[in-house]
N, C-alpha and C. Protein backbone atom coordinates (compact mmCIF):
# COMPACT_ATOMS: atom_id res chain seq x y z
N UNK A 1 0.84 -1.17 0.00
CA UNK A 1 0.00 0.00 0.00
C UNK A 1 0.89 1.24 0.00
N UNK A 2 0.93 2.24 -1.22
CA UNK A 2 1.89 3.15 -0.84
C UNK A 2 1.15 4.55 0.37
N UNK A 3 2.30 5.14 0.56
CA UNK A 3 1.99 5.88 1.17
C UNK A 3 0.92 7.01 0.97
N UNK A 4 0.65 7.80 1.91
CA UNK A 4 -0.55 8.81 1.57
C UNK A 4 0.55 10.09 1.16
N UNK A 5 0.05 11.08 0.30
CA UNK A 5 0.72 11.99 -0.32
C UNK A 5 0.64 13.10 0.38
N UNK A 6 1.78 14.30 0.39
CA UNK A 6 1.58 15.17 1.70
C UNK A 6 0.62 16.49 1.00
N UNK A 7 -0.05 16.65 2.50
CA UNK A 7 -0.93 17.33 1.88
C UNK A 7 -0.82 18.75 1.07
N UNK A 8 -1.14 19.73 0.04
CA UNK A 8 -0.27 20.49 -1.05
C UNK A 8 -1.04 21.29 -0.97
N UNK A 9 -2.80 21.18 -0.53
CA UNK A 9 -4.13 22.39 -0.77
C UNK A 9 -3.30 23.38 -0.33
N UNK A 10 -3.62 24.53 -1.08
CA UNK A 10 -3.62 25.92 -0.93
C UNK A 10 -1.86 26.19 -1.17
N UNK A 11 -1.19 25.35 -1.29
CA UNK A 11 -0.02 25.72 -1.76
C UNK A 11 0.06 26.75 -3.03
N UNK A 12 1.19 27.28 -3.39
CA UNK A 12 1.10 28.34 -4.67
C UNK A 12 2.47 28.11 -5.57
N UNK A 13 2.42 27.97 -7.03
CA UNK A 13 3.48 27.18 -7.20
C UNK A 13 3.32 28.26 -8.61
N UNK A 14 4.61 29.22 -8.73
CA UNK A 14 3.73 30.48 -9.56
C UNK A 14 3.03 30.62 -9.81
N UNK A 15 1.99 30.64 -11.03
CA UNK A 15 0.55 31.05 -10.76
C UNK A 15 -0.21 29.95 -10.63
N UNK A 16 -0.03 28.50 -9.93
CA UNK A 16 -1.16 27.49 -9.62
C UNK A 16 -1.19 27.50 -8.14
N UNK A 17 -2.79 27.52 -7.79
CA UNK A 17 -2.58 27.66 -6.48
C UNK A 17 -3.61 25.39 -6.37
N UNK A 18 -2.73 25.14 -5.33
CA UNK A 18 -2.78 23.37 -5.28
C UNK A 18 -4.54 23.62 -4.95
N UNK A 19 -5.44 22.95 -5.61
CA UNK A 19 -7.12 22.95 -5.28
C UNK A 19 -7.23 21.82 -4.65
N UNK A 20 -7.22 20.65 -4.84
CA UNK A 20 -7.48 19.03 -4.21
C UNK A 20 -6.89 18.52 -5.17
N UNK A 21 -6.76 17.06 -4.09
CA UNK A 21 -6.10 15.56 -4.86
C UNK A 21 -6.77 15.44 -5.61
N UNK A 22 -6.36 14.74 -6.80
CA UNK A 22 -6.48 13.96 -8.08
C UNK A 22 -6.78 12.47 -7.50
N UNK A 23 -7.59 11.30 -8.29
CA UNK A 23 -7.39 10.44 -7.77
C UNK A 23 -6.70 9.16 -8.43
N UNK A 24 -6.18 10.30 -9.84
CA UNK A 24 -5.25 9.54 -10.69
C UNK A 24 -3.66 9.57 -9.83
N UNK A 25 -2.75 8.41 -10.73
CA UNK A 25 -1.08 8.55 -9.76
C UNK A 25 -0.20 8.09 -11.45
N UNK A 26 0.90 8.90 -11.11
CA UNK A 26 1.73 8.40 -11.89
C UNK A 26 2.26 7.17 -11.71
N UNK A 27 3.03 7.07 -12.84
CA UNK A 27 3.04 5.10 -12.87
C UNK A 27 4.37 5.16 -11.69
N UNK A 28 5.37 6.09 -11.10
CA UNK A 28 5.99 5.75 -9.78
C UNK A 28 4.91 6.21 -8.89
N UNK A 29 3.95 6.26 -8.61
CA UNK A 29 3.27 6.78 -7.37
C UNK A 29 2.54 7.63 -6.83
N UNK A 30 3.35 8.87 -8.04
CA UNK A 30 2.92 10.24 -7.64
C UNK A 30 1.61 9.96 -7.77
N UNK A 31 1.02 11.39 -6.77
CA UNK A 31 -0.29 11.73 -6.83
C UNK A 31 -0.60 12.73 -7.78
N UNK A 32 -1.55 12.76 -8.68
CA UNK A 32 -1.92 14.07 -9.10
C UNK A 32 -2.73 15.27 -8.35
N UNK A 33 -2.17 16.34 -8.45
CA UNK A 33 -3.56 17.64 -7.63
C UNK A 33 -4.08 18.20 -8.95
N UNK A 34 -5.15 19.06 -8.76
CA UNK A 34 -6.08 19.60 -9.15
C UNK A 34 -5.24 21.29 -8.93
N UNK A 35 -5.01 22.01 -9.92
CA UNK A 35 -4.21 23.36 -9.30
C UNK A 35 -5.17 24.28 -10.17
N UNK A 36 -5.41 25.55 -9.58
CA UNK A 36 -6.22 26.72 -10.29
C UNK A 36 -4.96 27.88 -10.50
N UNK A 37 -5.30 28.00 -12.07
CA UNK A 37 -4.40 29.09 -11.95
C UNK A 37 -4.93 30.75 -11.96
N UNK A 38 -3.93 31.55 -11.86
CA UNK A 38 -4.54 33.01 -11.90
C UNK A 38 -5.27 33.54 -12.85
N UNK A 39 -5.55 32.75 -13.66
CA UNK A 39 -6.69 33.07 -15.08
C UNK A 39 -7.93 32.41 -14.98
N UNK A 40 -7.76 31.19 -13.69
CA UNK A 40 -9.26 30.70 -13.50
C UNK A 40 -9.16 29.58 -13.77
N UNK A 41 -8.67 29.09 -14.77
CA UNK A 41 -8.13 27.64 -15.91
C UNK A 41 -7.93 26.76 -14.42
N UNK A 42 -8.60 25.85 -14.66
CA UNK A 42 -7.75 24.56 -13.96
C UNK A 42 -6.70 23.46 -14.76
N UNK A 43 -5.78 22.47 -13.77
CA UNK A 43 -4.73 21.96 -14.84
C UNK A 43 -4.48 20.76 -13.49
N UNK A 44 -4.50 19.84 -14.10
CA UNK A 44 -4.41 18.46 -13.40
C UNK A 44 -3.02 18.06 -13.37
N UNK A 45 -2.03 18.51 -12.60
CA UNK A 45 -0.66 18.23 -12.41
C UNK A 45 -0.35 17.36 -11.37
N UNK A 46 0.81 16.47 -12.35
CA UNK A 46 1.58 15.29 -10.80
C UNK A 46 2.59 15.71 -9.75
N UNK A 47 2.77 15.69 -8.70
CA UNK A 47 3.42 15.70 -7.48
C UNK A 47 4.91 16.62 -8.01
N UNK A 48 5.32 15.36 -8.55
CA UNK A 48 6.94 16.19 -8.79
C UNK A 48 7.21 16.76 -9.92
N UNK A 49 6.18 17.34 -10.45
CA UNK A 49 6.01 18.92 -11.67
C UNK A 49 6.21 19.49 -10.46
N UNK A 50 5.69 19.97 -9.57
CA UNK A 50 5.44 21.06 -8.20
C UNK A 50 6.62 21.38 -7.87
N UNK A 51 7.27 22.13 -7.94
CA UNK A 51 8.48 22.54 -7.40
C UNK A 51 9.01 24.37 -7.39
N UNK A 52 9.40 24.79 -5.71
CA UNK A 52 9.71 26.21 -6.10
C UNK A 52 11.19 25.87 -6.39
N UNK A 53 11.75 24.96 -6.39
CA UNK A 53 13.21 25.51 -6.47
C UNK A 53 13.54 25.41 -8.17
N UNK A 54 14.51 26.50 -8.08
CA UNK A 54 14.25 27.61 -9.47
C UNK A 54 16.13 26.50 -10.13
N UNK A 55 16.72 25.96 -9.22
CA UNK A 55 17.85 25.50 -9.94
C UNK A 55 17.36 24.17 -10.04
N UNK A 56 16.73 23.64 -10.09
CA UNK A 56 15.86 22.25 -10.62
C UNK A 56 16.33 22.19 -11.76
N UNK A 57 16.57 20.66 -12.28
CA UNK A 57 16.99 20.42 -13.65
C UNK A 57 15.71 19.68 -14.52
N UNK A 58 14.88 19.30 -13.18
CA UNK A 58 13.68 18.77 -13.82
C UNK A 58 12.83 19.87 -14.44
N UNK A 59 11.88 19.42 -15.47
CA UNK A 59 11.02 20.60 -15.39
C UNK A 59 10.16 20.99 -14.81
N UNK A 60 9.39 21.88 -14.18
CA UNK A 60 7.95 22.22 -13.65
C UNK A 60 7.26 22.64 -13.99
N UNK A 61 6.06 22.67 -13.62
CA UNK A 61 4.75 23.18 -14.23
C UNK A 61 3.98 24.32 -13.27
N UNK A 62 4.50 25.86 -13.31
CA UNK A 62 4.26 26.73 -12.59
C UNK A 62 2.95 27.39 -13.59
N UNK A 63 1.84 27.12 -14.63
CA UNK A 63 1.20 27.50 -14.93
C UNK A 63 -0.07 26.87 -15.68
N UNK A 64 -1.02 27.63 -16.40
CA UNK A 64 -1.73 26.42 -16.84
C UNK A 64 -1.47 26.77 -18.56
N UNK A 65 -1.61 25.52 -18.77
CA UNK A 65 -1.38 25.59 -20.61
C UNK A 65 -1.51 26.75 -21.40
N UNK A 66 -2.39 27.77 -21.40
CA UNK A 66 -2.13 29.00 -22.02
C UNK A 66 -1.78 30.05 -21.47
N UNK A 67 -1.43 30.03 -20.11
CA UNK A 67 -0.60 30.82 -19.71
C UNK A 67 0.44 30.91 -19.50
N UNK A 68 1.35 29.22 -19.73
CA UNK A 68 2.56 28.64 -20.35
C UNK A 68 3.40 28.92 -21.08
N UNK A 69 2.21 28.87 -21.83
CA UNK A 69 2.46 29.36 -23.56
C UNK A 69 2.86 30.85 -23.66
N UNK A 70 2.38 31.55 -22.82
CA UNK A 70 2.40 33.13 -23.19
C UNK A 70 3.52 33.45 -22.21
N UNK A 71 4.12 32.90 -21.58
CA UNK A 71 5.05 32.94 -20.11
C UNK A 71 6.05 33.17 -21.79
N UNK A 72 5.88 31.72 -21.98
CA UNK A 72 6.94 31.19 -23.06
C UNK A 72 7.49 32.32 -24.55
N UNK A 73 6.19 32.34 -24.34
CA UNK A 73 6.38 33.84 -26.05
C UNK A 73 7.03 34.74 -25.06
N UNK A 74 6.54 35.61 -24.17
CA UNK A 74 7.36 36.62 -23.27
C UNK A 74 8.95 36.39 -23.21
N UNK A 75 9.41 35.15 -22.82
CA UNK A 75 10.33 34.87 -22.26
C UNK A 75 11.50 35.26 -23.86
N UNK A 76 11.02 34.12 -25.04
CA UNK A 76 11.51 34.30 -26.29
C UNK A 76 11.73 36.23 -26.46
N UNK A 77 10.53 36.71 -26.52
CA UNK A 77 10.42 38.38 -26.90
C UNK A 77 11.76 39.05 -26.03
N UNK A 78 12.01 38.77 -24.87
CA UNK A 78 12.70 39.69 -24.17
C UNK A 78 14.42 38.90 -24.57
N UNK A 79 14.47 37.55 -24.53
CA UNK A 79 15.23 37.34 -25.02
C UNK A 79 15.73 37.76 -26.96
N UNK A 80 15.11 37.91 -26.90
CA UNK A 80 15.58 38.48 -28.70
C UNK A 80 15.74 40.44 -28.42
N UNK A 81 15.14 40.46 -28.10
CA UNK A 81 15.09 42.54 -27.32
C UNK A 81 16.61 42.43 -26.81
N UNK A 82 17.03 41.43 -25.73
CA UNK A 82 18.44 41.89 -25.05
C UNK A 82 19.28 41.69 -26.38
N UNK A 83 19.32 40.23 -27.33
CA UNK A 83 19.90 40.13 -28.25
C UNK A 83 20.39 41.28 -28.90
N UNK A 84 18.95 41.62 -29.51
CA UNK A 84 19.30 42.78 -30.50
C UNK A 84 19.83 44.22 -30.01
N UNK A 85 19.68 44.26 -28.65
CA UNK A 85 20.46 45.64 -27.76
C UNK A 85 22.37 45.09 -27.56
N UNK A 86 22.81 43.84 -27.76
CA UNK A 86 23.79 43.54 -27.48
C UNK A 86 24.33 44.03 -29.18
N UNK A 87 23.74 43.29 -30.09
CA UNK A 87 24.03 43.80 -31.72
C UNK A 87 24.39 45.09 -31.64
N UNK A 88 23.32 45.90 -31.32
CA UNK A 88 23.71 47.38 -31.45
C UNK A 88 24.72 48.19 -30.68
N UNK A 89 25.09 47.13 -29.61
CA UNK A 89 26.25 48.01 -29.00
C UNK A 89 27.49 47.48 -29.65
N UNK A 90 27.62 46.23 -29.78
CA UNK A 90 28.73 45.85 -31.06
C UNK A 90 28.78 46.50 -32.18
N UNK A 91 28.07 46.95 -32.81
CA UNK A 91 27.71 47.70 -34.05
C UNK A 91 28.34 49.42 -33.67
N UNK A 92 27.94 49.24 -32.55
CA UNK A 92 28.21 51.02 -32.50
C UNK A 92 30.08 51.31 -31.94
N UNK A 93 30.45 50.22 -31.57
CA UNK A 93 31.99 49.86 -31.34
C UNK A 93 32.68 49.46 -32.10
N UNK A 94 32.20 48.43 -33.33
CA UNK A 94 32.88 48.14 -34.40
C UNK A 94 32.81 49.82 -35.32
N UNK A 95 32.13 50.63 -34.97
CA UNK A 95 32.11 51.53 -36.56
C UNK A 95 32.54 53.08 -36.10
N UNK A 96 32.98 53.00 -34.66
CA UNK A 96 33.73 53.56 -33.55
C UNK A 96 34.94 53.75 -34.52
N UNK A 97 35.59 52.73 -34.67
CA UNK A 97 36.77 52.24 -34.73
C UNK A 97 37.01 52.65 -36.30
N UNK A 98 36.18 53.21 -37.00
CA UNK A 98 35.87 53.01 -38.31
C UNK A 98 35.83 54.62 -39.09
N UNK A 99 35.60 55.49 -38.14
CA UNK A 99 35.47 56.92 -38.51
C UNK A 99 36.73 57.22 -38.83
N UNK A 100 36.82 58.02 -40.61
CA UNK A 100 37.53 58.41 -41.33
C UNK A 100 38.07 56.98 -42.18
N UNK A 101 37.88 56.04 -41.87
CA UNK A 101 37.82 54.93 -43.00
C UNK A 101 36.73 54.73 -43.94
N UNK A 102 35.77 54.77 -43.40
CA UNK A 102 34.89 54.56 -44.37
C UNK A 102 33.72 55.90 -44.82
N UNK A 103 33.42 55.81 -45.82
CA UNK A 103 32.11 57.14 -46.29
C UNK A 103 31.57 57.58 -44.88
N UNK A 104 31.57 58.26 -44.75
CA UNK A 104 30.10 59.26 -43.34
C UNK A 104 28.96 58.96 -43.84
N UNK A 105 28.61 58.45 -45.15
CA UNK A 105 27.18 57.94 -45.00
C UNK A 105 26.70 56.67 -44.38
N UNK A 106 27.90 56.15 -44.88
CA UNK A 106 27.65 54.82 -44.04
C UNK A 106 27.57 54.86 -42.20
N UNK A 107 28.48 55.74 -42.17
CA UNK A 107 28.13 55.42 -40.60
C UNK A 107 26.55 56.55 -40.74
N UNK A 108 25.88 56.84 -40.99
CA UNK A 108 24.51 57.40 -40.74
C UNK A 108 23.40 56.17 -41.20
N UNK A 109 24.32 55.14 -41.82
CA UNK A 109 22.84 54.19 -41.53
C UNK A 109 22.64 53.70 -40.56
N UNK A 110 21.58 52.81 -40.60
CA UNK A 110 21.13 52.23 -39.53
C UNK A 110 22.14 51.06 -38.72
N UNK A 111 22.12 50.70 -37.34
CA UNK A 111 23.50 49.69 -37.16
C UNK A 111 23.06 48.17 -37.33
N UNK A 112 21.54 47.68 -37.35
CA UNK A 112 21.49 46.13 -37.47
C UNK A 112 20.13 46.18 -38.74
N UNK A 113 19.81 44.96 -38.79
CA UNK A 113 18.79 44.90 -40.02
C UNK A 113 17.45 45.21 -39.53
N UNK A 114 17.29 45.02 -38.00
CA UNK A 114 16.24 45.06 -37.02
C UNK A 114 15.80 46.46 -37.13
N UNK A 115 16.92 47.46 -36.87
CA UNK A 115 17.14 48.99 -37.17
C UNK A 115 16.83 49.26 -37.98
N UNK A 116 17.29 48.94 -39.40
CA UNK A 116 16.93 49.54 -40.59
C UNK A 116 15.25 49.18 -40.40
N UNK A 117 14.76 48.34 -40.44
CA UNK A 117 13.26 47.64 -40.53
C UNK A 117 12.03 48.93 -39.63
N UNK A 118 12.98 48.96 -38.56
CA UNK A 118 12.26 50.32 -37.59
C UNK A 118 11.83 51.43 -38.82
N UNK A 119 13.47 51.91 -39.32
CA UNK A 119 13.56 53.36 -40.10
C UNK A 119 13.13 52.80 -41.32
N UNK A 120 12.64 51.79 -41.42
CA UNK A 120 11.87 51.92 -42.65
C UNK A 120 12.82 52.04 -44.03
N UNK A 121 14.18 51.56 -43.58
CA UNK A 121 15.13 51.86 -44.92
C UNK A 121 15.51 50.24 -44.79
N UNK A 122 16.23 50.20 -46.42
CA UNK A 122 16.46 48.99 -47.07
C UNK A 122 17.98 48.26 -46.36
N UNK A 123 18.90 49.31 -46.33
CA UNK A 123 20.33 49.71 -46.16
C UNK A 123 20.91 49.36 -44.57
N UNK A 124 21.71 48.86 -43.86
CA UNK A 124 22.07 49.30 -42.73
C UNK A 124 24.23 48.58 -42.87
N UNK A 125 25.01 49.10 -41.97
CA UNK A 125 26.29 49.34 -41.45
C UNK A 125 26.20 49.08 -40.23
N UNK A 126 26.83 47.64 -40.37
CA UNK A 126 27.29 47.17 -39.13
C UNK A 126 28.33 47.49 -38.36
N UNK A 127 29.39 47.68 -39.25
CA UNK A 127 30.82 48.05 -39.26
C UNK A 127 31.87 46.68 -39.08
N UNK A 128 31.45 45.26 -39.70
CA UNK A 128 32.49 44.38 -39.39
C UNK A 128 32.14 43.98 -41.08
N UNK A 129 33.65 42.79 -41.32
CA UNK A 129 33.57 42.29 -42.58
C UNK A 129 32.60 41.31 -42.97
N UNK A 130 32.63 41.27 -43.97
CA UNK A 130 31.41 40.20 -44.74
C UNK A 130 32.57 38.41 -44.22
N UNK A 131 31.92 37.45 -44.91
CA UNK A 131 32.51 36.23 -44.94
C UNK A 131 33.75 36.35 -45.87
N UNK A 132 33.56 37.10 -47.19
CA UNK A 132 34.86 37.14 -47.78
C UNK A 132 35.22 38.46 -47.76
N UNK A 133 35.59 39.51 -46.75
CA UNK A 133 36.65 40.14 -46.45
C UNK A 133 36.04 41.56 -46.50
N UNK A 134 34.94 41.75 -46.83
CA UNK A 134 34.30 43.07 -47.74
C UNK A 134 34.35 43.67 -46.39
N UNK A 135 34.28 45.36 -46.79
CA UNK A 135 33.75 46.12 -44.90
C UNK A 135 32.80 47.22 -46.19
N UNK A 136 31.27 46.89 -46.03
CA UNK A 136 30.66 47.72 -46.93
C UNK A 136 28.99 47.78 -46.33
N UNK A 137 28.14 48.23 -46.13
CA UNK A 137 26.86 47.89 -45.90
C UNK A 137 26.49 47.39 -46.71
N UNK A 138 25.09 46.35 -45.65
CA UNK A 138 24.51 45.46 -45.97
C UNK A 138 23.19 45.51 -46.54
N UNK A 139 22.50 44.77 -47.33
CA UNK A 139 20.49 44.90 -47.47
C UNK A 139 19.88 43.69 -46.01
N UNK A 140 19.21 44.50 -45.80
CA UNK A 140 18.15 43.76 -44.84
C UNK A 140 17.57 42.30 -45.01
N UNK A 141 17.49 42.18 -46.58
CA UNK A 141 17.42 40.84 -46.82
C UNK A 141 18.41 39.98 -47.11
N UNK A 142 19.47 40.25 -46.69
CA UNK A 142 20.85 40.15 -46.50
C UNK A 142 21.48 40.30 -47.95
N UNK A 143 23.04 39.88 -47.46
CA UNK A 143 23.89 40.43 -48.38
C UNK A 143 24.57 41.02 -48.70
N UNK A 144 26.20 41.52 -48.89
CA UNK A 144 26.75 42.57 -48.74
C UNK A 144 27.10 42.79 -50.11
N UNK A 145 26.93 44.42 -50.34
CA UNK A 145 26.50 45.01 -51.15
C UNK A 145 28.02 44.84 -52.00
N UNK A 146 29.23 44.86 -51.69
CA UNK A 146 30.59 44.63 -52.32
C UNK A 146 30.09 43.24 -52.89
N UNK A 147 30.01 42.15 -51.96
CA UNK A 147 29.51 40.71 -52.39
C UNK A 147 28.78 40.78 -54.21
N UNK A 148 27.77 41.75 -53.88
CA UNK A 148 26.98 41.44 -55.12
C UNK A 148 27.89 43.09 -56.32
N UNK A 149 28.41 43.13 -55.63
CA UNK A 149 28.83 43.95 -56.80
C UNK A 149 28.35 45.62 -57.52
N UNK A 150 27.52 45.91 -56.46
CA UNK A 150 26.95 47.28 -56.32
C UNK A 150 27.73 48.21 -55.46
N UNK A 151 28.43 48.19 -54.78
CA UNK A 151 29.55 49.14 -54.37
C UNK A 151 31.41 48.53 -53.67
N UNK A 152 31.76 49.24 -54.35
CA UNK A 152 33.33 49.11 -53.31
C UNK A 152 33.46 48.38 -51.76
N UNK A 153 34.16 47.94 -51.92
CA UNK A 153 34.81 47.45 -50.42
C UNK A 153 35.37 48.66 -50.01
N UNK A 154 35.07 48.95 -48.58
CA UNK A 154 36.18 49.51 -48.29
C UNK A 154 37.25 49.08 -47.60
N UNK A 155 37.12 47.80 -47.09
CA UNK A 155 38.65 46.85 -46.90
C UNK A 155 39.44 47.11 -48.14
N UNK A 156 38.89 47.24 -49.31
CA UNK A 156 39.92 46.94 -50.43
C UNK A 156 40.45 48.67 -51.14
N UNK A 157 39.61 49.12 -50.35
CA UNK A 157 39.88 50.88 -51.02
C UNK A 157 41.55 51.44 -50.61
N UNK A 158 41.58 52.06 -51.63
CA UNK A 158 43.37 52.74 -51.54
C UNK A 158 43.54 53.17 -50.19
N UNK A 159 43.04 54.11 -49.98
CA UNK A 159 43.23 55.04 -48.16
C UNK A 159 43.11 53.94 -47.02
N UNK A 160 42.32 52.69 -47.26
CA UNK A 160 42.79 51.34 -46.17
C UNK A 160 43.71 50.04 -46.13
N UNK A 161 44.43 50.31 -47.52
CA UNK A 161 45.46 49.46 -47.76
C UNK A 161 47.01 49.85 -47.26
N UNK A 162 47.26 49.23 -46.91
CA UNK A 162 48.65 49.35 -45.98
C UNK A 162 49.83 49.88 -46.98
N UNK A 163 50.44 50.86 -47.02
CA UNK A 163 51.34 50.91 -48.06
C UNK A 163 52.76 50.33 -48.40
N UNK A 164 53.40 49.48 -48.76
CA UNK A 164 54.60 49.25 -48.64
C UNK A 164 55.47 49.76 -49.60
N UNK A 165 56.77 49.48 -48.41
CA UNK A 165 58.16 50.38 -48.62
C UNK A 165 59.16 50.15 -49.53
């Protein structure tokens, strides 16, 4: 006879708060509870989903299915936001380094493709090289513009070539 399961009512496990036992068990034992979450939704979770500790390698179930889901889109959104704030500070350090090498128009574009998309322009200057060597702005739908043959490198321009003696 296994044991009786400890009791969990009214526990709060981010937004599920524990409602009553389940009188289903997982195939080791667990008990299932009955948890309400902060949207009202109920969600029939087993014993050891329940967990506050946050360095757990298992997974848990701190919500109910569509509020999961939207935890989950949030989580993606802010992770791509820091991304693209890390781009732009690389961008604005690579082209740092870059004033009086290359055109002044280029450094007035935009610094990532994300950027240009904001300003509504085609064009943006990252300030690092392409795969084969180019330092030229890029199109948004990628591509560097030396690559296809619509403007100069300026890796390869006279005033950035090293002169020898």
């Amino acid at each position: 006879m296994p044991s009786s399961p400890r009791d969990r009512i009214g526990e709060v496990y981010g937004k599920l708060t524990v409602v009553r036992a389940s009188e289903r068990r997982t195939k080791a034992g667990n008990v299932y509870w009955w948890c309400r979450c902060s949207c009202g939704a109920e969600r029939e979770v087993p014993s050891d989903k329940l967990s506050l500790n946050t360095a757990r390698r298992k997974p848990t179930v701190n919500a109910c299915e569509r509020c999961a889901r939207e935890l989950q889109i949030e989580g993606v959104y802010r992770k791509n936001d820091r991304e693209e704030k890390e781009r732009r500070q690389a961008a604005v350090e690579a082209r740092s380094k870059l004033v009086g090498q290359v055109p002044e128009r280029w450094l007035k574009l935009p610094l990532t493709d994300a950027h240009a998309r904001e300003q509504g322009k085609k064009l943006f200057f990252r300030g690092t090289t392409c795969l084969r060597g180019h330092l030229a702005p890029y199109r948004i739908n990628g591509g560097c513009l030396a690559c296809s043959g619509q403007m100069p490198s300026a890796a390869n321009s006279p005033s950035t070539r090293p002169t020898v003696s």
